[in-house]
C-alpha atoms as a PDB file:
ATOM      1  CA  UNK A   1     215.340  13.613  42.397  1.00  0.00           C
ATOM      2  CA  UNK A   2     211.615  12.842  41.169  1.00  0.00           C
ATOM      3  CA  UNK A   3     210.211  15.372  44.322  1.00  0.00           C
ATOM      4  CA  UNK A   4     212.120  18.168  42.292  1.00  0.00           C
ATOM      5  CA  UNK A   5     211.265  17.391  39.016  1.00  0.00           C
ATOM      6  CA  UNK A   6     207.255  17.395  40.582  1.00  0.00           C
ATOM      7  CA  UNK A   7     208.481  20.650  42.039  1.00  0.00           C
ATOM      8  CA  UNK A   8     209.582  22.433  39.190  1.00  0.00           C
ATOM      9  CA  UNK A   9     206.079  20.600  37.290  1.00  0.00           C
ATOM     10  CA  UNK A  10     204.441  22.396  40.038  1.00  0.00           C
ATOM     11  CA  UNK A  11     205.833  25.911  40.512  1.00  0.00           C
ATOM     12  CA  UNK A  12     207.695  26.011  37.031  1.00  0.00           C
ATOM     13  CA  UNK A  13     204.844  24.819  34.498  1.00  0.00           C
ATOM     14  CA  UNK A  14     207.120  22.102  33.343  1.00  0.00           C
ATOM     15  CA  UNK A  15     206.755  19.641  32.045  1.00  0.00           C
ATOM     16  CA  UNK A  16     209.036  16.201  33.553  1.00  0.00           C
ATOM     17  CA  UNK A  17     210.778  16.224  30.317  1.00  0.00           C
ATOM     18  CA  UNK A  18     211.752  19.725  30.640  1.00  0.00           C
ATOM     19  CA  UNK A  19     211.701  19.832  34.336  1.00  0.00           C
ATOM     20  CA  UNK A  20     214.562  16.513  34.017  1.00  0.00           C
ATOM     21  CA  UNK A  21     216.087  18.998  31.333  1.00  0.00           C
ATOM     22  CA  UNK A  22     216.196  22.035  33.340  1.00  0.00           C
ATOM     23  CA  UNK A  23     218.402  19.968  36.356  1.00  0.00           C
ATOM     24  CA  UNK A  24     220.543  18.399  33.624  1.00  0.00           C
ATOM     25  CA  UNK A  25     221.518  22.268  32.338  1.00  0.00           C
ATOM     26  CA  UNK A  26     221.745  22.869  36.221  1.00  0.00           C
ATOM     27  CA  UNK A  27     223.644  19.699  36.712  1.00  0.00           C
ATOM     28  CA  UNK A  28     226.335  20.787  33.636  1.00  0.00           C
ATOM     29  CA  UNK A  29     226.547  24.323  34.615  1.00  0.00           C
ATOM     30  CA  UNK A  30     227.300  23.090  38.425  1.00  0.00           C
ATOM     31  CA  UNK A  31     230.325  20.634  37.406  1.00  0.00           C
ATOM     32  CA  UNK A  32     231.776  23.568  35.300  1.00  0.00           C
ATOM     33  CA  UNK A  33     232.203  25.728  38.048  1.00  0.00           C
ATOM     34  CA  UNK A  34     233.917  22.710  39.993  1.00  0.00           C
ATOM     35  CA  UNK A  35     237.710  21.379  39.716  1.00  0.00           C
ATOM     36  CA  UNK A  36     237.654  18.580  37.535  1.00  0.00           C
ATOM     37  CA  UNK A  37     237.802  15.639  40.603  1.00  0.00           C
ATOM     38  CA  UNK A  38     234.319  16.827  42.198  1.00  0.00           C
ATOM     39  CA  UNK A  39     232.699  16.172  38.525  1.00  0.00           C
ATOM     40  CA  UNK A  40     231.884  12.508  39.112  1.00  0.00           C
ATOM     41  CA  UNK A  41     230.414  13.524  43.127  1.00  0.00           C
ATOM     42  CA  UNK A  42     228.113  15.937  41.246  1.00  0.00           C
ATOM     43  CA  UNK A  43     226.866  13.228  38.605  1.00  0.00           C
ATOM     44  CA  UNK A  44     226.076  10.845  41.546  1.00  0.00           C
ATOM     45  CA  UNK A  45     224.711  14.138  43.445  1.00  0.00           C
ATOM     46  CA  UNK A  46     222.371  14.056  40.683  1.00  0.00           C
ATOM     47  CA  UNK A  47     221.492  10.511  39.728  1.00  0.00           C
ATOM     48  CA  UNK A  48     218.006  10.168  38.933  1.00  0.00           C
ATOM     49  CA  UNK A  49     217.221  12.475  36.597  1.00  0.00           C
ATOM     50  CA  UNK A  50     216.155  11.388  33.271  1.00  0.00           C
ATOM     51  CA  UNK A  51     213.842   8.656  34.451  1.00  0.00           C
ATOM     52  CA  UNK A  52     216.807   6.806  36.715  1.00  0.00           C
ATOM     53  CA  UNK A  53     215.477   5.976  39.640  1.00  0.00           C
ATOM     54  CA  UNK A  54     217.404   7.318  43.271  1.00  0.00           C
ATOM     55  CA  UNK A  55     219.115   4.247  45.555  1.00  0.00           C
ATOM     56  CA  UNK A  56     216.838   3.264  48.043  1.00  0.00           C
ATOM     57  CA  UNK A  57     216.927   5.535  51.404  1.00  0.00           C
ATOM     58  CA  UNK A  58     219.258   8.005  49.849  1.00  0.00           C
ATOM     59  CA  UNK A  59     217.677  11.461  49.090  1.00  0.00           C
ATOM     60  CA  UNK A  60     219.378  14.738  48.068  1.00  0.00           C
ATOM     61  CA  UNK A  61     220.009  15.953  51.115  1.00  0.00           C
ATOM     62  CA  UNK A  62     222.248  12.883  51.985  1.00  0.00           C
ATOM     63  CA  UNK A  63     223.529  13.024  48.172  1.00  0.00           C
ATOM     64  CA  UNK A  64     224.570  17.042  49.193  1.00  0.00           C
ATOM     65  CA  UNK A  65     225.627  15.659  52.529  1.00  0.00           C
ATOM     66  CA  UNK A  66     227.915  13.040  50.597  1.00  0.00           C
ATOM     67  CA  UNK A  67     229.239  15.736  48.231  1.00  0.00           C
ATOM     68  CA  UNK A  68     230.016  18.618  50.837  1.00  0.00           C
ATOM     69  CA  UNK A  69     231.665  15.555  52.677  1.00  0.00           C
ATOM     70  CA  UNK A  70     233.833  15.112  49.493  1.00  0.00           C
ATOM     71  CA  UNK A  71     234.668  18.652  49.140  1.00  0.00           C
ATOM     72  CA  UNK A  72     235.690  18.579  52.419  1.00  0.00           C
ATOM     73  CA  UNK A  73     238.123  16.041  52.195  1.00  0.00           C
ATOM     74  CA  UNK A  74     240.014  17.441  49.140  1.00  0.00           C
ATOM     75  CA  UNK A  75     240.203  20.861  50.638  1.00  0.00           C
ATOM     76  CA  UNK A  76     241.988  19.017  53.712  1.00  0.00           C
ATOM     77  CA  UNK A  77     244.207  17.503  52.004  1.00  0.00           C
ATOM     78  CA  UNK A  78     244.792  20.452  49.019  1.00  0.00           C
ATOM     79  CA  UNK A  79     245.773  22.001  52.933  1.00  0.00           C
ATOM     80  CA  UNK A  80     247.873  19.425  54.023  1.00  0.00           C
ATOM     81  CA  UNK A  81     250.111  19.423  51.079  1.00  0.00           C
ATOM     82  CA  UNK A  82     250.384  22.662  50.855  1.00  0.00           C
ATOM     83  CA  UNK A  83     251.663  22.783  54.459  1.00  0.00           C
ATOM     84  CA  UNK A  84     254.245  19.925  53.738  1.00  0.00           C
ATOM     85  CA  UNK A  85     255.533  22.036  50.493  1.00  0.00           C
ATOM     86  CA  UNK A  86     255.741  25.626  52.642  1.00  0.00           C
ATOM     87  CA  UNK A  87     257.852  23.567  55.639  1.00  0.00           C
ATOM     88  CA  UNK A  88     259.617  21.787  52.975  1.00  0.00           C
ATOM     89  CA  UNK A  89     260.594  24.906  51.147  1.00  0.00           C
ATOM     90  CA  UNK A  90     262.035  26.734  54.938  1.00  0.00           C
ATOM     91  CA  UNK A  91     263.857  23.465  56.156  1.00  0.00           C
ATOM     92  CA  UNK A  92     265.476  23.712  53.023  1.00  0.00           C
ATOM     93  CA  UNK A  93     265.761  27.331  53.240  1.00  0.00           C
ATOM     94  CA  UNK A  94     267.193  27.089  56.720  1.00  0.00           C
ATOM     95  CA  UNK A  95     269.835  24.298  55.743  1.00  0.00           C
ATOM     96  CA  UNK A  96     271.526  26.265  53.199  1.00  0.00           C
ATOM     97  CA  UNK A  97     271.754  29.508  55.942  1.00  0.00           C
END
């Protein structure tokens, strides 16, 4: 997270306190446009802000790698259910014919 806060220093004229402010607006405004269960994928998305340091080996494209992945996985199984409920619903449907 540090090579965009130097990035928005940069290109922006911020400075890191405002640059780590900017990405913390950026950071809120993201995990309100989200379902509620993605909110804690885009706080570790964007750990390191604020003067926390990132883990070791893991930059933001793995952290956006890690949080598509996530996304991902819900919308499989969001699509899953749903297909259990709609054959559900006709089994039943067909019984009672």
């Amino acid at each position: 997270m540090q090579e965009l806060i130097q990035q928005l220093q940069e290109k922006a004229g911020l400075t890191a306190e405002q640059a780590a402010q900017s990405i913390d607006v950026i950071k809120e405004y993201v995990k309100g446009k989200l379902p509620p269960f993605i909110a804690g994928t885009v706080d570790n998305w964007f750990a390191g802000v604020s003067g926390k340091t990132e883990a070791k080996g893991e930059g933001i494209m793995d952290k956006a790698g890690d949080f598509l992945d996530d996304v991902k996985d819900t919308a499989e199984d969001w699509a899953d259910a749903a297909k259990n409920k709609v054959t559900d619903f006709f089994n039943k449907e067909k019984d009672h014919q």
